[in-house]
C-alpha atoms as a PDB file:
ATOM      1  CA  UNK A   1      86.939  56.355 129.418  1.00  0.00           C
ATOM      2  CA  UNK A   2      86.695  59.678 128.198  1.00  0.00           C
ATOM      3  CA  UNK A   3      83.318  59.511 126.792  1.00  0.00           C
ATOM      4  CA  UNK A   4      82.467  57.943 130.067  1.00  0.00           C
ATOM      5  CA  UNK A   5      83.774  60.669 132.019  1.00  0.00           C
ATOM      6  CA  UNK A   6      82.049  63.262 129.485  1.00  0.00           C
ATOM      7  CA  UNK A   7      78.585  61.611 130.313  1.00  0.00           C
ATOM      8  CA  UNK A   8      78.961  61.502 133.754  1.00  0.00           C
ATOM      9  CA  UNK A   9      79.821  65.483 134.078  1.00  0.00           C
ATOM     10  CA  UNK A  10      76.720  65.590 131.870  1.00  0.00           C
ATOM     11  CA  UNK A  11      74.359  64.052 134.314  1.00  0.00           C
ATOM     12  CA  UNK A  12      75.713  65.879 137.381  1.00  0.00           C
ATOM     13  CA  UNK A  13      74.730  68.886 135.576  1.00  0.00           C
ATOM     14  CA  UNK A  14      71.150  67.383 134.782  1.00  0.00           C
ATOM     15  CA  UNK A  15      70.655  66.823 138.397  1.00  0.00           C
ATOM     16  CA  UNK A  16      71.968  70.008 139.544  1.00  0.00           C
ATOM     17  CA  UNK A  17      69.943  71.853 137.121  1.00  0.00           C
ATOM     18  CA  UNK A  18      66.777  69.921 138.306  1.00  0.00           C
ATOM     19  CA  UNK A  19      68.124  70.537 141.936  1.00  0.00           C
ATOM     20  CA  UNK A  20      68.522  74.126 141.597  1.00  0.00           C
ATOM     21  CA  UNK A  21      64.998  74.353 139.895  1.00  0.00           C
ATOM     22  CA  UNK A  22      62.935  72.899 142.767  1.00  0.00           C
ATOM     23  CA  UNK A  23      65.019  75.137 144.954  1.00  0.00           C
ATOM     24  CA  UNK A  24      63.808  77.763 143.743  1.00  0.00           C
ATOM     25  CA  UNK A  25      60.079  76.528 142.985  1.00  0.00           C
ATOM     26  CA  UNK A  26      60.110  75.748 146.990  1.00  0.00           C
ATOM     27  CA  UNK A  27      61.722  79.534 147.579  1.00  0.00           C
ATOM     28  CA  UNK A  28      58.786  80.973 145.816  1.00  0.00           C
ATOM     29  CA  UNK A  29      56.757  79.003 147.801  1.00  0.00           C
ATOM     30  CA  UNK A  30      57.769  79.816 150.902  1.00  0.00           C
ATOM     31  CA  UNK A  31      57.764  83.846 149.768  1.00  0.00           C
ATOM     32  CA  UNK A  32      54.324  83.088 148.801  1.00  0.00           C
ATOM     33  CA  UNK A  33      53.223  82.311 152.112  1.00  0.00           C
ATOM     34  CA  UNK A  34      55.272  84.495 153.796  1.00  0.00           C
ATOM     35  CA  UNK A  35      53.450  87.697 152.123  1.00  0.00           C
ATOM     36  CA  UNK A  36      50.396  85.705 151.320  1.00  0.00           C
ATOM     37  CA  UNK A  37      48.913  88.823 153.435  1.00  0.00           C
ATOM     38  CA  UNK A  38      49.701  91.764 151.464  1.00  0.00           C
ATOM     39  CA  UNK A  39      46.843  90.125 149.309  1.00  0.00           C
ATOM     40  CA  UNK A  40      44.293  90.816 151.989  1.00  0.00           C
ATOM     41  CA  UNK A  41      45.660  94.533 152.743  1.00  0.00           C
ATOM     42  CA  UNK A  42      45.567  95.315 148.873  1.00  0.00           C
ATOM     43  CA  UNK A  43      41.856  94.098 149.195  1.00  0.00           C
ATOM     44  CA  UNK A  44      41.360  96.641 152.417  1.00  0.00           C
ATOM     45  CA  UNK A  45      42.787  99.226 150.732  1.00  0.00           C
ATOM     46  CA  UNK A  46      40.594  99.140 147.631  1.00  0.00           C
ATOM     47  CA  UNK A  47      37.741  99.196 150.026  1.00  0.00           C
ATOM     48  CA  UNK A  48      38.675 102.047 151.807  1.00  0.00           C
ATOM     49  CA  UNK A  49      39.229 104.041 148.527  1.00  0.00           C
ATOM     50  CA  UNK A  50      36.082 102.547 147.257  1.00  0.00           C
ATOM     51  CA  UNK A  51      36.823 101.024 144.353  1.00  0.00           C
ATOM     52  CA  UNK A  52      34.862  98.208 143.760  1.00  0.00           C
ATOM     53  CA  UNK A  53      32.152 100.977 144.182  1.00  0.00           C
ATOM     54  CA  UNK A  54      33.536 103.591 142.185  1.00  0.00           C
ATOM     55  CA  UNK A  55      33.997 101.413 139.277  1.00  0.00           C
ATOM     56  CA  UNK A  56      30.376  99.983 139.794  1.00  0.00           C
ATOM     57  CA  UNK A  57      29.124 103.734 139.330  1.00  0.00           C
ATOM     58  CA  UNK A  58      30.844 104.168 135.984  1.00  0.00           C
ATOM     59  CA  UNK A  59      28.934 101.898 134.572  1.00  0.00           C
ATOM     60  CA  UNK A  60      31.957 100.288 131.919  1.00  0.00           C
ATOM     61  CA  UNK A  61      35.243  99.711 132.491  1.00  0.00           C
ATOM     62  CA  UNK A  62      37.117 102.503 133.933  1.00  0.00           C
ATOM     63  CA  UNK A  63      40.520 103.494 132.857  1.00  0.00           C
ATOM     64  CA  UNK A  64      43.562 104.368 135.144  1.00  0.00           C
ATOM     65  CA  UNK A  65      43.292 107.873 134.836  1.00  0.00           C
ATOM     66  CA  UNK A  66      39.267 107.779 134.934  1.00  0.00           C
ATOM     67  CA  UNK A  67      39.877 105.865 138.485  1.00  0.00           C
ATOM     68  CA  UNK A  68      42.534 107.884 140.087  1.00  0.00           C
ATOM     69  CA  UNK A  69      40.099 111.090 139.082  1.00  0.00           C
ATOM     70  CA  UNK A  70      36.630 109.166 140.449  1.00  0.00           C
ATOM     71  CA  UNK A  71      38.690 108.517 144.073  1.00  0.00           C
ATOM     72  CA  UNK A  72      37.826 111.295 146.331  1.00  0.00           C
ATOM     73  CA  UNK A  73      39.987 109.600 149.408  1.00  0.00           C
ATOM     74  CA  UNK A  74      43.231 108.850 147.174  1.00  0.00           C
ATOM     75  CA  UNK A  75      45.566 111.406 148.511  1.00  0.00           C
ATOM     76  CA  UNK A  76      47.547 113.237 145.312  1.00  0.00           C
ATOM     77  CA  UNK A  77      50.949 111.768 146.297  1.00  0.00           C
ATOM     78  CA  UNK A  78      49.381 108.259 146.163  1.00  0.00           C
ATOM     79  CA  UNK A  79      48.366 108.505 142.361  1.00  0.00           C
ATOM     80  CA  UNK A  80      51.305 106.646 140.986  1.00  0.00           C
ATOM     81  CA  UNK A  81      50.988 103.420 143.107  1.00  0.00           C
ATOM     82  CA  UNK A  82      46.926 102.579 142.127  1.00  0.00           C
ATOM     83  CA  UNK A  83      48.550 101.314 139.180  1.00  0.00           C
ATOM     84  CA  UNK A  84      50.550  98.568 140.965  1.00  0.00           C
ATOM     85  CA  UNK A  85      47.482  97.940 143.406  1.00  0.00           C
ATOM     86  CA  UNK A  86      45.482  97.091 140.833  1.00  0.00           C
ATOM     87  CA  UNK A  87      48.022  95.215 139.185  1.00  0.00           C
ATOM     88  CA  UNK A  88      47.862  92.847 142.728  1.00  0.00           C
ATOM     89  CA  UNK A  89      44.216  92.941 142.533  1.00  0.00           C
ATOM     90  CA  UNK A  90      43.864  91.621 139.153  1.00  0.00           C
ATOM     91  CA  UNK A  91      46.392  88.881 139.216  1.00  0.00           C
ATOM     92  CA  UNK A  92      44.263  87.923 142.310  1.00  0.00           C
ATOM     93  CA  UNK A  93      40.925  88.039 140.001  1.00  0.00           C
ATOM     94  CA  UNK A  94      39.013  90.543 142.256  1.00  0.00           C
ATOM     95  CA  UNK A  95      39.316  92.922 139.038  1.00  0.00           C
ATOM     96  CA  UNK A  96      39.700  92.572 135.501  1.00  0.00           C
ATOM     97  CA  UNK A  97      41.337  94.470 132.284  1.00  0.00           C
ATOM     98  CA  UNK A  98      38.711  94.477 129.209  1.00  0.00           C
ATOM     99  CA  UNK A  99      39.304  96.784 126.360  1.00  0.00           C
ATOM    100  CA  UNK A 100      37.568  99.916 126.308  1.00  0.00           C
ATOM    101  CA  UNK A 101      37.123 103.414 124.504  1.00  0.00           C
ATOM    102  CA  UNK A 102      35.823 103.738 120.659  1.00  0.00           C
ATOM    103  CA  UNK A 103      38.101 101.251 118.772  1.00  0.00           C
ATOM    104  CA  UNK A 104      39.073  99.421 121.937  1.00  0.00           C
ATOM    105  CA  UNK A 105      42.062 101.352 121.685  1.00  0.00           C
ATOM    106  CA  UNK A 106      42.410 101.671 126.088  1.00  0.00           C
ATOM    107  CA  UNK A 107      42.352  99.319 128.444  1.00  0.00           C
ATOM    108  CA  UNK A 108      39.870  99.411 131.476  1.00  0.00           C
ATOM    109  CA  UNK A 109      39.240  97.620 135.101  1.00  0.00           C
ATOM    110  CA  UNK A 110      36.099  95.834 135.384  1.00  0.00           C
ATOM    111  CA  UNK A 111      34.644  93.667 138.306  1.00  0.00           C
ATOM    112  CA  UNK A 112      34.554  90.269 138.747  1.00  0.00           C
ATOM    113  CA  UNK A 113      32.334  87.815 140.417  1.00  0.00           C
ATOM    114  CA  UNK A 114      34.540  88.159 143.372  1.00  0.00           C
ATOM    115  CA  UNK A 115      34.597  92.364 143.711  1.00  0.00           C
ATOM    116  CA  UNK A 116      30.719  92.201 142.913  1.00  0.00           C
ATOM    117  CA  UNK A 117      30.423  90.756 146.414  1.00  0.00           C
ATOM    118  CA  UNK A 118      32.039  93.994 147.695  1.00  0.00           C
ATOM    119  CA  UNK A 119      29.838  96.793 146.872  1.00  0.00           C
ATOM    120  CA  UNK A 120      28.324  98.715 149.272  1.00  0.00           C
ATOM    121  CA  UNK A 121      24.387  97.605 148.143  1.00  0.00           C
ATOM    122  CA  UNK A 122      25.056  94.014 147.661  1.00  0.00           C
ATOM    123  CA  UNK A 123      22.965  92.454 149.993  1.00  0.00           C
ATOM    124  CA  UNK A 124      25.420  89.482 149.956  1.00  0.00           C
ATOM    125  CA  UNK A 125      28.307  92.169 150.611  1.00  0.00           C
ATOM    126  CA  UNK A 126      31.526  90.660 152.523  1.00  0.00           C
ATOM    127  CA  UNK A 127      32.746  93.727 152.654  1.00  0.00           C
ATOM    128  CA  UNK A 128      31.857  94.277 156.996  1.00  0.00           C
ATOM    129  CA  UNK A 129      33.078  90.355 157.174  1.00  0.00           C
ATOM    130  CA  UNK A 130      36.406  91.406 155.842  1.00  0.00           C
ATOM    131  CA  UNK A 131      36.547  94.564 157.294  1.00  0.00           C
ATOM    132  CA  UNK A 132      36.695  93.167 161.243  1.00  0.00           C
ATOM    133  CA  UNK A 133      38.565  90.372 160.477  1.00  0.00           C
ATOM    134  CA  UNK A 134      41.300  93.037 159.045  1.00  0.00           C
ATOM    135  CA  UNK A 135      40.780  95.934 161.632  1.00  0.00           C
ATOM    136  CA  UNK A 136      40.274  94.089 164.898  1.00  0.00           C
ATOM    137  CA  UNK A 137      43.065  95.156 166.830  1.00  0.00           C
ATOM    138  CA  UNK A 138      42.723  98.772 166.299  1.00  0.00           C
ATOM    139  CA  UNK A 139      41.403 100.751 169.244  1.00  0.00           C
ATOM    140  CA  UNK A 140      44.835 101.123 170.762  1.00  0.00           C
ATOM    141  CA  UNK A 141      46.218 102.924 168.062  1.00  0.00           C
ATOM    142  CA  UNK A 142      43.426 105.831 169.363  1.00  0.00           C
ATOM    143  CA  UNK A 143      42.383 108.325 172.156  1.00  0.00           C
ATOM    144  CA  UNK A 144      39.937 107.600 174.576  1.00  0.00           C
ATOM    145  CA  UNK A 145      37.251 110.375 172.768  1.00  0.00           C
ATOM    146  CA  UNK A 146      38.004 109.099 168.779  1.00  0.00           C
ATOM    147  CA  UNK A 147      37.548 105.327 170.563  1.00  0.00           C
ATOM    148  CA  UNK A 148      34.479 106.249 171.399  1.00  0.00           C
ATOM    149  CA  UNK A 149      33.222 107.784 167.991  1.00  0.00           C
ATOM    150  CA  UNK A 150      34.688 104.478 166.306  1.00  0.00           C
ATOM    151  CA  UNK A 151      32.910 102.299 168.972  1.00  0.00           C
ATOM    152  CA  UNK A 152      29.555 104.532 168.132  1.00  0.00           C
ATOM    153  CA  UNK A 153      30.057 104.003 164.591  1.00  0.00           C
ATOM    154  CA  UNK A 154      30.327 100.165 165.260  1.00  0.00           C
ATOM    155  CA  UNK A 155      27.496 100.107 167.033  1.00  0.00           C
ATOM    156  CA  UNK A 156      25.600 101.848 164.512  1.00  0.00           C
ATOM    157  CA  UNK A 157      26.486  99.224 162.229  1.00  0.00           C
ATOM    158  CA  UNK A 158      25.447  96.056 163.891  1.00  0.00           C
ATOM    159  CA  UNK A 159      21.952  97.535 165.476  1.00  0.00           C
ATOM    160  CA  UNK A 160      20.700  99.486 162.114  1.00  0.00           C
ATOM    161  CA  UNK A 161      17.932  98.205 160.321  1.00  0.00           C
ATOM    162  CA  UNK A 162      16.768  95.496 163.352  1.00  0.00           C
ATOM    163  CA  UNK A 163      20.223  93.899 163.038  1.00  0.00           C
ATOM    164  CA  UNK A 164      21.401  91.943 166.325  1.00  0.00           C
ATOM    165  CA  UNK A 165      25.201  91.642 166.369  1.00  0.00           C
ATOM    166  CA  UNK A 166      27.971  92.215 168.792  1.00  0.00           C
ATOM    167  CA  UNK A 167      31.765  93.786 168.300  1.00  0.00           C
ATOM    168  CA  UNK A 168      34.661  91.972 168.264  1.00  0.00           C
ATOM    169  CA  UNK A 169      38.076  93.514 169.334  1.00  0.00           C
ATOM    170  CA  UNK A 170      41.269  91.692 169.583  1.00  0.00           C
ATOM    171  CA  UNK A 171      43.696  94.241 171.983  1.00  0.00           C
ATOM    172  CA  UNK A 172      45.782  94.272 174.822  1.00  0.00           C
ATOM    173  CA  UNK A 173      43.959  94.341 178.467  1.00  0.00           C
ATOM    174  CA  UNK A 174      46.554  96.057 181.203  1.00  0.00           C
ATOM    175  CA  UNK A 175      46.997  94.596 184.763  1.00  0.00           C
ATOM    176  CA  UNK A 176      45.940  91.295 184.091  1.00  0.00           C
ATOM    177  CA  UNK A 177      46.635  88.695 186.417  1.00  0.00           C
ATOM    178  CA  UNK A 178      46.799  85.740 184.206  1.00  0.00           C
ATOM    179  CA  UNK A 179      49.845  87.714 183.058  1.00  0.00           C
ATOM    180  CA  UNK A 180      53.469  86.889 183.477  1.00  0.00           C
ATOM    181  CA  UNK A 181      55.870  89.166 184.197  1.00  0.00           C
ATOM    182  CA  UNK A 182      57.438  89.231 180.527  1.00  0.00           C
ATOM    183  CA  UNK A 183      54.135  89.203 179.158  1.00  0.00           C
ATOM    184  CA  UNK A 184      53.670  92.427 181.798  1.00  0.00           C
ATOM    185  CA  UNK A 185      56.477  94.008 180.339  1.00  0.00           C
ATOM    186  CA  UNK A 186      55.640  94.146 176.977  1.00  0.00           C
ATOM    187  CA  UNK A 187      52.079  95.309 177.522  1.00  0.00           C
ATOM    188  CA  UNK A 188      53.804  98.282 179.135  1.00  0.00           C
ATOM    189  CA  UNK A 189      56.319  98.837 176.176  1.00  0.00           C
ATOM    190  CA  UNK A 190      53.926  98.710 174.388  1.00  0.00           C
ATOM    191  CA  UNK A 191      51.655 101.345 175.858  1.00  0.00           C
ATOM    192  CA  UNK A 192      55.044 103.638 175.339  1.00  0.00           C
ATOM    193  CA  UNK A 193      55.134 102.877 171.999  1.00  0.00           C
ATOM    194  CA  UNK A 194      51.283 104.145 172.093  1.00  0.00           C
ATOM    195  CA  UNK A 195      52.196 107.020 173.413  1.00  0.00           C
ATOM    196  CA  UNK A 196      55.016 108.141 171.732  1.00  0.00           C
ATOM    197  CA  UNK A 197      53.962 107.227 168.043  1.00  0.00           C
ATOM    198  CA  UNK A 198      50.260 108.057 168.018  1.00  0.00           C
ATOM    199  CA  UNK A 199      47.823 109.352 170.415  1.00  0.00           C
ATOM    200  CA  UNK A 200      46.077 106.093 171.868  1.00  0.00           C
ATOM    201  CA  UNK A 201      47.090 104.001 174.789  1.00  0.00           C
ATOM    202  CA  UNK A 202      46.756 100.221 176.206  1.00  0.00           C
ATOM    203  CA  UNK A 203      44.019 100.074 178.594  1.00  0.00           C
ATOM    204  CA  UNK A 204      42.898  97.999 181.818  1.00  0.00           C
ATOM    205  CA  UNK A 205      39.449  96.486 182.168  1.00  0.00           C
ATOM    206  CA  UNK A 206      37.919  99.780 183.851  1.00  0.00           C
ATOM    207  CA  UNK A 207      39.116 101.483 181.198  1.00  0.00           C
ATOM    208  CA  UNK A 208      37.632  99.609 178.385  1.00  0.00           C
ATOM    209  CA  UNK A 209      34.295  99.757 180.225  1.00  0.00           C
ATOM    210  CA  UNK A 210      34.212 102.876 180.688  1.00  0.00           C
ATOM    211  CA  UNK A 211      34.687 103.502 176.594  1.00  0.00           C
ATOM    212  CA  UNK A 212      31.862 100.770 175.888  1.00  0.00           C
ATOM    213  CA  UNK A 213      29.723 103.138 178.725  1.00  0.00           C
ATOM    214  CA  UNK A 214      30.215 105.905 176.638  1.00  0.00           C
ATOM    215  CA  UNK A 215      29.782 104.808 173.530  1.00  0.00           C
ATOM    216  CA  UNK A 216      26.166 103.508 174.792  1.00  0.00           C
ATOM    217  CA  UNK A 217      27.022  99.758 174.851  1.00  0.00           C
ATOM    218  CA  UNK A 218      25.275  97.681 177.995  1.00  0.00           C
ATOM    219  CA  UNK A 219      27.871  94.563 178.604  1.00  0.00           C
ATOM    220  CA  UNK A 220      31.089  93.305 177.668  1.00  0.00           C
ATOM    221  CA  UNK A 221      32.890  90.170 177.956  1.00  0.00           C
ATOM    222  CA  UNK A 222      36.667  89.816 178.176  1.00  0.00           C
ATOM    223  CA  UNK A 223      38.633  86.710 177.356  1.00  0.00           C
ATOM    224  CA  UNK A 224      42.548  86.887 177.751  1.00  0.00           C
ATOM    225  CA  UNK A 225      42.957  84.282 175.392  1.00  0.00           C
ATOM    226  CA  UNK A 226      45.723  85.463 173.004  1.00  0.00           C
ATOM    227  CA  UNK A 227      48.874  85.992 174.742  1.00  0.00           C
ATOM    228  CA  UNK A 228      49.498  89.757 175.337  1.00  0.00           C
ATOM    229  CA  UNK A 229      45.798  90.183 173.382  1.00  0.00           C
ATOM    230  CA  UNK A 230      42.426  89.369 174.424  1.00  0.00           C
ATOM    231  CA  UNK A 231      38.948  89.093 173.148  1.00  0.00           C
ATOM    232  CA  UNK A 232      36.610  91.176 173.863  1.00  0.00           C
ATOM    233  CA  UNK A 233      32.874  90.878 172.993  1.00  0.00           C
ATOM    234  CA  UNK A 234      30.758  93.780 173.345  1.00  0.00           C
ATOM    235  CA  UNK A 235      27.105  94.422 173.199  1.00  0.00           C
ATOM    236  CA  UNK A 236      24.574  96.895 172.722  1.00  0.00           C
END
């Protein structure tokens, strides 16, 4: 009886054990996907420092220290987080670590297939791709006159060179009808929040015409599609 109750307590245990491992195998998966995007904003942020381009340039695999010094745009209180940026970016395969110096005595990041399709003169370059599908619901966050000089930029970008394009913002669109009240409401908190915090605003349609105007675009096309967002086309 004893021996009975012995191997009983033993396979509670088992199945506990095994219970409290898929636990937390399915936590981990659910953390995954809950910060799945930092992996996409690590990936941003090495493009706005450059650094698929920077370690391009060097020509070998470029140490920490060589990379923090070779990034014009890393601001000196940022140095001692590139470390754990990379570390994201390497665990996600866009760089790798290869030995490096005269007796392979250092270690050094050095692209992949993946970061090769980020440099600036890769004519297979993502890098725009990614870049609007990151920063598309930005103009808010900006005055009327720097909207403008981002808008110009933008349409720089998709007209150089005989390209044909259009620009794609995802943003709020004050006083729309389609609008319910709550929907109202937040569109105006959040055009506070605009205010207070930075130096943009949330506009109406006249307003966002008269920014495409300036910045030299010729139509527009609104689409209140995404609840208090909407989609707006432009075109040179």
């Amino acid at each position: 009886m004893e021996r009975l109750r012995s191997f009983t307590h033993l396979n509670i245990d088992l199945v506990d054990e095994e219970n409290a491992t898929e636990l937390l195998h399915a936590q981990a998966h659910v953390w995954n996907h809950i910060f799945s995007f930092i992996n996409s904003w690590s990936l941003k942020c090495a493009i706005q420092l450059g650094i698929p381009d920077t370690i391009h340039s060097y020509g070998k695999p470029i140490t920490l220290s060589q990379l923090i010094s070779s990034l014009p745009h890393l601001h000196p209180k940022k140095t001692p987080h590139l470390y754990r940026l990379m570390r994201i970016l390497v665990h996600s395969g866009f760089f790798s670590i290869q030995k490096t110096g005269k007796n392979d005595e250092e270690e050094g990041y050095a692209l992949t297939d993946a970061s090769k399709l980020l440099l600036k003169d890769n004519p297979f370059s993502v890098t725009p791709f990614l870049m609007s599908m990151l920063d598309p619901w930005i103009l808010h966050d900006w005055s009327d006159e720097e909207s403008v000089k981002i808008l110009k930029k933008c349409k720089e970008a998709i007209t150089g060179k005989g390209n044909k394009g259009k620009v794609i913002i995802i943003d709020m669109m004050m006083e729309n009808k389609k609008g319910d009240e709550e929907t109202i409401e937040t569109q105006l908190f959040f055009d506070m929040l605009m205010m207070v915090l930075v130096t943009g605003k949330e506009r109406n349609e006249k307003e966002w015409a008269k920014l495409f105007s300036d910045a030299g675009f010729r139509n527009y096309k609104i689409t209140p599609i995404l609840g208090l967002r909407s989609l707006i086309e432009v075109y040179p």
